[in-house]
N, C-alpha and C. Protein backbone atom coordinates (compact mmCIF):
# COMPACT_ATOMS: atom_id res chain seq x y z
N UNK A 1 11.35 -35.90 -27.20
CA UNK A 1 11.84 -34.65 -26.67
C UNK A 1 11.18 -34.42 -25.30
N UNK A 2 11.68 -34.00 -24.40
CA UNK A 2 11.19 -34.31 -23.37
C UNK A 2 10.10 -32.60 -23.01
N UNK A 3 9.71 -33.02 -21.99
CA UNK A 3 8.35 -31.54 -22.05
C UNK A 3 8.83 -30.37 -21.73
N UNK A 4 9.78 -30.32 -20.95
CA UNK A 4 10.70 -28.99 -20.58
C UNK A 4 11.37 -28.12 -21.32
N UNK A 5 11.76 -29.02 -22.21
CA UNK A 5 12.44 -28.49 -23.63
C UNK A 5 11.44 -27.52 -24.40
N UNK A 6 10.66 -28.10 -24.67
CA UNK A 6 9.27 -27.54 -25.58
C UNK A 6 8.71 -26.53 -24.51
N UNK A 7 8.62 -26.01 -23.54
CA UNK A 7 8.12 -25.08 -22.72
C UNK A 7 9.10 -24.27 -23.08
N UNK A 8 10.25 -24.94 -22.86
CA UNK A 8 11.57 -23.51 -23.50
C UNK A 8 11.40 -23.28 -24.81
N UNK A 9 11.50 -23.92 -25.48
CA UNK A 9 11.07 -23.06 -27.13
C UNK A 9 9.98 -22.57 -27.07
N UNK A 10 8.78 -22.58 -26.79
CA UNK A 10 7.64 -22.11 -26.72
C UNK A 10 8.34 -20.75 -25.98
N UNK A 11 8.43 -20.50 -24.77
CA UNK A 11 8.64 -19.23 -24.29
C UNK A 11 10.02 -18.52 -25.25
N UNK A 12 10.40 -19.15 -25.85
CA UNK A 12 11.84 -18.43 -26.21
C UNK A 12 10.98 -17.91 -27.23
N UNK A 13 9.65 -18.72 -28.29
CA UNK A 13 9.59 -18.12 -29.67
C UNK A 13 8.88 -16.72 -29.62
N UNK A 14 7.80 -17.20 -28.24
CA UNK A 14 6.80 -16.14 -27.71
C UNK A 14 7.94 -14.83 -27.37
N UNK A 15 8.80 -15.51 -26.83
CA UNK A 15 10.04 -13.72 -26.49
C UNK A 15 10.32 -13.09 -27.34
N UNK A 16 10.33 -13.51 -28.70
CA UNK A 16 10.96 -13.27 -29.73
C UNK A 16 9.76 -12.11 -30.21
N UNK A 17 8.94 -13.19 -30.63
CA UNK A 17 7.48 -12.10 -31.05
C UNK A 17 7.33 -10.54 -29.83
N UNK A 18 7.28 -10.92 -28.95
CA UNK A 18 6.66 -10.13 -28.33
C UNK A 18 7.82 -8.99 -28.08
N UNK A 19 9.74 -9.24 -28.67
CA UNK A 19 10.18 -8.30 -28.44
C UNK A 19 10.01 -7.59 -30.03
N UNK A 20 9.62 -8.32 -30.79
CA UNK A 20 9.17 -7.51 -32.31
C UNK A 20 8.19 -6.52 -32.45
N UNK A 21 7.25 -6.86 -31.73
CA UNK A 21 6.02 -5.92 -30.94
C UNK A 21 6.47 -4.80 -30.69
N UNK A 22 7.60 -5.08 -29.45
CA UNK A 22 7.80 -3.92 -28.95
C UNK A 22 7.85 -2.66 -29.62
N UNK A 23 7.57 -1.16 -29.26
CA UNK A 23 7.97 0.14 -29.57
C UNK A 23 9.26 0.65 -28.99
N UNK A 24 9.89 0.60 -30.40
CA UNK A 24 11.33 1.51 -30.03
C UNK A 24 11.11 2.15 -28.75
N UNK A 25 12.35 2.39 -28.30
CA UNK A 25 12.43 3.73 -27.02
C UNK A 25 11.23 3.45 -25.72
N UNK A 26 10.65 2.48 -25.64
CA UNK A 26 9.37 2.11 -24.96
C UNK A 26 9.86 1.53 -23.36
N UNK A 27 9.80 2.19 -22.41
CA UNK A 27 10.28 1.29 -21.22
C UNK A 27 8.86 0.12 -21.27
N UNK A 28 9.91 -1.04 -20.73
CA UNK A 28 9.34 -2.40 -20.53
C UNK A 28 9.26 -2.59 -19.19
N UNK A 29 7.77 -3.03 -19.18
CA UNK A 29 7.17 -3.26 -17.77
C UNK A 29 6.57 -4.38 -18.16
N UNK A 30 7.31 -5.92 -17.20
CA UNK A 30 6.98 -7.20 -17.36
C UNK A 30 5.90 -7.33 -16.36
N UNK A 31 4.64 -7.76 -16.08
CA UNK A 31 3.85 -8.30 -14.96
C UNK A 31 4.46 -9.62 -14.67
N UNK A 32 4.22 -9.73 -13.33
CA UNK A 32 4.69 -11.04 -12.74
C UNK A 32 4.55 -11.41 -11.49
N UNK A 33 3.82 -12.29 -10.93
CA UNK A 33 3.47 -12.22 -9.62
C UNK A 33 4.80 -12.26 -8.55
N UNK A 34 5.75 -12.05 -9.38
CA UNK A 34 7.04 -11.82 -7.95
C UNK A 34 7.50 -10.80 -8.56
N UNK A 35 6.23 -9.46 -8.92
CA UNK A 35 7.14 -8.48 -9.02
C UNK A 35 6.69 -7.36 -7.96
N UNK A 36 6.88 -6.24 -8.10
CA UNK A 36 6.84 -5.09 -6.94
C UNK A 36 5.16 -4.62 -7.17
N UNK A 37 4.67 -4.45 -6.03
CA UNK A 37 3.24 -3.92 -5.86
C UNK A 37 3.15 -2.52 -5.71
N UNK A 38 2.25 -1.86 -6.25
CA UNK A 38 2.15 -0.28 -6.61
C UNK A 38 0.57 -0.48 -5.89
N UNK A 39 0.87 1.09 -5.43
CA UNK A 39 -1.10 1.73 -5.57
C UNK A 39 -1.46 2.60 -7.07
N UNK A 40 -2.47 2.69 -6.59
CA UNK A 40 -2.99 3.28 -8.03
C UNK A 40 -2.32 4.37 -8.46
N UNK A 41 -2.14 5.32 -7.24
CA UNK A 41 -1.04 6.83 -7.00
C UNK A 41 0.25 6.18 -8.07
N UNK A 42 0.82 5.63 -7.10
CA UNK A 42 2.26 4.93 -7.51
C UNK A 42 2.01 4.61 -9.37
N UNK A 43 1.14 3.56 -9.68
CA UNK A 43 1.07 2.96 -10.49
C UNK A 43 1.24 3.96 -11.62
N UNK A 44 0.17 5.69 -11.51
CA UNK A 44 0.16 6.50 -12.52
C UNK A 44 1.54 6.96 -13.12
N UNK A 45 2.29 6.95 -11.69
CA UNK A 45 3.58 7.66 -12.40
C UNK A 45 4.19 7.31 -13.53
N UNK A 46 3.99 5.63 -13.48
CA UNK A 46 4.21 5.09 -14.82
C UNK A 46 3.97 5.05 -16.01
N UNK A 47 2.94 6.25 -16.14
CA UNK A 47 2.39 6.75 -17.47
C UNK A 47 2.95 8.21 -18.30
N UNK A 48 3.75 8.40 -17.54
CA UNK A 48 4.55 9.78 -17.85
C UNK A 48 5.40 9.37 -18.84
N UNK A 49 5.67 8.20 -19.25
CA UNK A 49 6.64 8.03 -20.47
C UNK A 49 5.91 7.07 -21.48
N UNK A 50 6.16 6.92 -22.64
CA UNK A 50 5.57 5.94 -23.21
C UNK A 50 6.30 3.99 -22.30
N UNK A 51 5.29 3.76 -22.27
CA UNK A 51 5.45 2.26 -21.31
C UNK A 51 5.13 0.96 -22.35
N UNK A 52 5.37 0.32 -22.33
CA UNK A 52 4.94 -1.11 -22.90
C UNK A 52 5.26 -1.88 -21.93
N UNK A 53 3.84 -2.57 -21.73
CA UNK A 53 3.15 -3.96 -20.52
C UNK A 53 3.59 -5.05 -21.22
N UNK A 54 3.88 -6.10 -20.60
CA UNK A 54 4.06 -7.01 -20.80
C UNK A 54 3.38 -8.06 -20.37
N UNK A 55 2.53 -8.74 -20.88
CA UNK A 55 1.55 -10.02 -19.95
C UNK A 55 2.57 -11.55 -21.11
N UNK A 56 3.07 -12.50 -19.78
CA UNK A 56 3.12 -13.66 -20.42
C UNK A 56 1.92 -14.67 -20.87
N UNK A 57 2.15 -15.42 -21.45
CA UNK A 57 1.15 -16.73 -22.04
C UNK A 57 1.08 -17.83 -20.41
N UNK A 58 0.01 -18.49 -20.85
CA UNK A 58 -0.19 -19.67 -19.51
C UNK A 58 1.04 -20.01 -19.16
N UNK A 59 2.26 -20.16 -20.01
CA UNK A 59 3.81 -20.91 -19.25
C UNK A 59 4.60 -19.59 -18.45
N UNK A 60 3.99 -18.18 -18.55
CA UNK A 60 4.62 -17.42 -18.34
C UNK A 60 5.83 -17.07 -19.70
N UNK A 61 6.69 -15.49 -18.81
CA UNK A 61 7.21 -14.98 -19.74
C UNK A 61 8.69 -15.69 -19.28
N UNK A 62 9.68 -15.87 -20.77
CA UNK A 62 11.06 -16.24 -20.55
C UNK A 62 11.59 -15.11 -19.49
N UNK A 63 12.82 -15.86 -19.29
CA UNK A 63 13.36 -15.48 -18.11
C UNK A 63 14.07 -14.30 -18.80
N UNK A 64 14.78 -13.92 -20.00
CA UNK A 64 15.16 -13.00 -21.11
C UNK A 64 14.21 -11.62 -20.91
N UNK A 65 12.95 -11.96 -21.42
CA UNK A 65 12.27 -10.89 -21.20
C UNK A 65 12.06 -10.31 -19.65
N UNK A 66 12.10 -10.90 -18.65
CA UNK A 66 11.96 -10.39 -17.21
C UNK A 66 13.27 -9.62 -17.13
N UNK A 67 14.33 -10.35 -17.19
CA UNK A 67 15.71 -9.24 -17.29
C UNK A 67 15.71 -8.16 -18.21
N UNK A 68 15.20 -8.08 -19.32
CA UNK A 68 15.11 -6.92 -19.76
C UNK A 68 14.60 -5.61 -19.69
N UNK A 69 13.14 -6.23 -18.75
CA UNK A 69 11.88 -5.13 -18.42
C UNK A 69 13.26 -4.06 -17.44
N UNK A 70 12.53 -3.22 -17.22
CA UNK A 70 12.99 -1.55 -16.23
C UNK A 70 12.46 -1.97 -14.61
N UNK A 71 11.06 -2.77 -15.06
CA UNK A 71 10.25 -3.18 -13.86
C UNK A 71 9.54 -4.27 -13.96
N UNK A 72 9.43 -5.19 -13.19
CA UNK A 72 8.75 -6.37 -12.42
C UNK A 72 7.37 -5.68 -11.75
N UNK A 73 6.13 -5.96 -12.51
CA UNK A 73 4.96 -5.39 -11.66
C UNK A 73 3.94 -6.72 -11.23
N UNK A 74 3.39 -6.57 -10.31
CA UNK A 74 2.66 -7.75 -10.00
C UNK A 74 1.32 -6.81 -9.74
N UNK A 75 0.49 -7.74 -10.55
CA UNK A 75 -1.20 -6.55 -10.32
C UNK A 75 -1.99 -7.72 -9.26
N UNK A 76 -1.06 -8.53 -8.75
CA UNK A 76 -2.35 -9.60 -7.84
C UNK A 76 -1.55 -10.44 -7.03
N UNK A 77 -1.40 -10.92 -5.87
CA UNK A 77 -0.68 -11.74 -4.86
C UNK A 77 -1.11 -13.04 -5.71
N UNK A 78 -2.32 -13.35 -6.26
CA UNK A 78 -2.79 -14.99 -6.44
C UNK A 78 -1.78 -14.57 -8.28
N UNK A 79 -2.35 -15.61 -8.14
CA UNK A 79 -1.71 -16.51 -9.88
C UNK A 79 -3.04 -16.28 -10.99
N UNK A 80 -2.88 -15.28 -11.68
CA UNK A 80 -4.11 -15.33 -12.58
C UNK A 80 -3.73 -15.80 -14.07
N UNK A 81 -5.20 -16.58 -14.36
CA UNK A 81 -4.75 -16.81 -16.40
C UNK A 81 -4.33 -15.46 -16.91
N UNK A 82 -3.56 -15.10 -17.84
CA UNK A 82 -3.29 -14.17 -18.52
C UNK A 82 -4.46 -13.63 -19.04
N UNK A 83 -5.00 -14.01 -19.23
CA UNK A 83 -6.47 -13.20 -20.14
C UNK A 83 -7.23 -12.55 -18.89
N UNK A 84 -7.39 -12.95 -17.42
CA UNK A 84 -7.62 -11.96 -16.55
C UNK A 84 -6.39 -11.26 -16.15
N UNK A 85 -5.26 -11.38 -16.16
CA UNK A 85 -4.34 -10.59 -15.73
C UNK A 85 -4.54 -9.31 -16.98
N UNK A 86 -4.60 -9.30 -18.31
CA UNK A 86 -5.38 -8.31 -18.89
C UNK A 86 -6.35 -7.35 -18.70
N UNK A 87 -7.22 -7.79 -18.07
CA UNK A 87 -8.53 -7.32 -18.05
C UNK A 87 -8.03 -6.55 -16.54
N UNK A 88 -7.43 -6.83 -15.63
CA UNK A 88 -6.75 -5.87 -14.58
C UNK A 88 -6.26 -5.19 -15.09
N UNK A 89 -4.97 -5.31 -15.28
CA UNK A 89 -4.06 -4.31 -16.37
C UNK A 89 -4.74 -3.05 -16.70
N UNK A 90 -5.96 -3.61 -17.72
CA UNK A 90 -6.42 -2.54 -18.85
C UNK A 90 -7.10 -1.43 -17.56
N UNK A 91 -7.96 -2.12 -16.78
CA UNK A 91 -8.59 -1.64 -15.71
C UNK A 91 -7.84 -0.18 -14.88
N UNK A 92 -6.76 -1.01 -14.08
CA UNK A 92 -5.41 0.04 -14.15
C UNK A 92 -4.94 1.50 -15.00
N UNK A 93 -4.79 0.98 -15.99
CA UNK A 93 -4.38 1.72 -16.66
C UNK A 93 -5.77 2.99 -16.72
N UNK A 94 -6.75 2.94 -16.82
CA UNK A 94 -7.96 3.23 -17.05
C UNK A 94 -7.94 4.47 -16.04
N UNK A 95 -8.03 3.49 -14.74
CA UNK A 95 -8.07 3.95 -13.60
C UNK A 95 -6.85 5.47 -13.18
N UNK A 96 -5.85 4.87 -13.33
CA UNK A 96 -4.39 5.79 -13.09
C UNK A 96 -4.53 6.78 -14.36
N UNK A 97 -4.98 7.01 -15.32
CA UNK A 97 -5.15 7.70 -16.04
C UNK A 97 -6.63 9.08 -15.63
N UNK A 98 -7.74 8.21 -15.30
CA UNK A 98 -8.71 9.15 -14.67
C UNK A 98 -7.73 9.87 -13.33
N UNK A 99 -7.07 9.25 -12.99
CA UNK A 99 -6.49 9.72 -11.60
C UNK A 99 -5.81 10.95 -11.81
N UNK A 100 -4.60 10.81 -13.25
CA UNK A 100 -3.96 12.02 -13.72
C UNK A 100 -4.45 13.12 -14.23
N UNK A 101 -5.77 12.91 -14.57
CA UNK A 101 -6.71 14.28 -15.23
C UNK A 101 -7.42 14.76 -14.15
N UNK A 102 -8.10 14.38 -12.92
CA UNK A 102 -8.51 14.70 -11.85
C UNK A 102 -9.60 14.03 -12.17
N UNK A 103 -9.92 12.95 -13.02
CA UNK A 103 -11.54 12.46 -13.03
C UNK A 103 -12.04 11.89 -11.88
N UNK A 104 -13.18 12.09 -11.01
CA UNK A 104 -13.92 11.30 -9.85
C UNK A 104 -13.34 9.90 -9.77
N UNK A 105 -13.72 9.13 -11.06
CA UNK A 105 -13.39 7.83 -10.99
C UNK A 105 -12.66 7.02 -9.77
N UNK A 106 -11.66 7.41 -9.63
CA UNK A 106 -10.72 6.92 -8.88
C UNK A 106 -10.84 7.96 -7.59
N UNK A 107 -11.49 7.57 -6.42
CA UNK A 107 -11.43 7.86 -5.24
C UNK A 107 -10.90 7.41 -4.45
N UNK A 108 -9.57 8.14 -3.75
CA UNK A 108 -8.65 8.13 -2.56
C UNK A 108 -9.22 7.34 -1.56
């Protein structure tokens, strides 16, 4: 079987799981380094609804799940392992959240 094939089932099975995950009614926000860049400002607005992130595995996410997201977000110009593209993410989220309560944290 050749290796391309198996990268596609691999991402197709991972799509599968990860749309089982999902929360009903949840806008989908795929990360992806060719997606749209936010500031932190920008980024909060995205917390006004319930959101579900999306981080792919080392092959990345199927092409299924990118068409489905609401939004394409990219948290970095470079190419990071998924397990640091997490650890941004969570950071983010952290961050844009102190931002919405007025906490110091996040200075303009």
């Amino acid at each position: 079987m050749p290796r391309g094939y198996e990268v596609v089932r691999i991402a197709v099975r991972n799509d599968e799981r990860l749309r089982a995950a999902l929360p009903k009614g949840a806008r989908l926000v795929a990360l992806d380094e060719r997606g749209k860049d936010f500031t932190t400002a920008q980024f909060s607005t995205l917390l006004n609804i319930e959101t579900a992130f999306v981080i792919g595995g080392p092959d990345g996410l199927h092409e299924g799940m990118k068409r489905q997201s609401a939004l394409l977000l990219r948290v970095s110009s470079f190419t990071l392992p998924h397990a640091l593209a997490q650890v941004v993410l969570m950071e983010q989220l952290y961050r844009a959240a102190t931002l919405l309560i007025g906490h110091p944290y996040h200075r303009s």
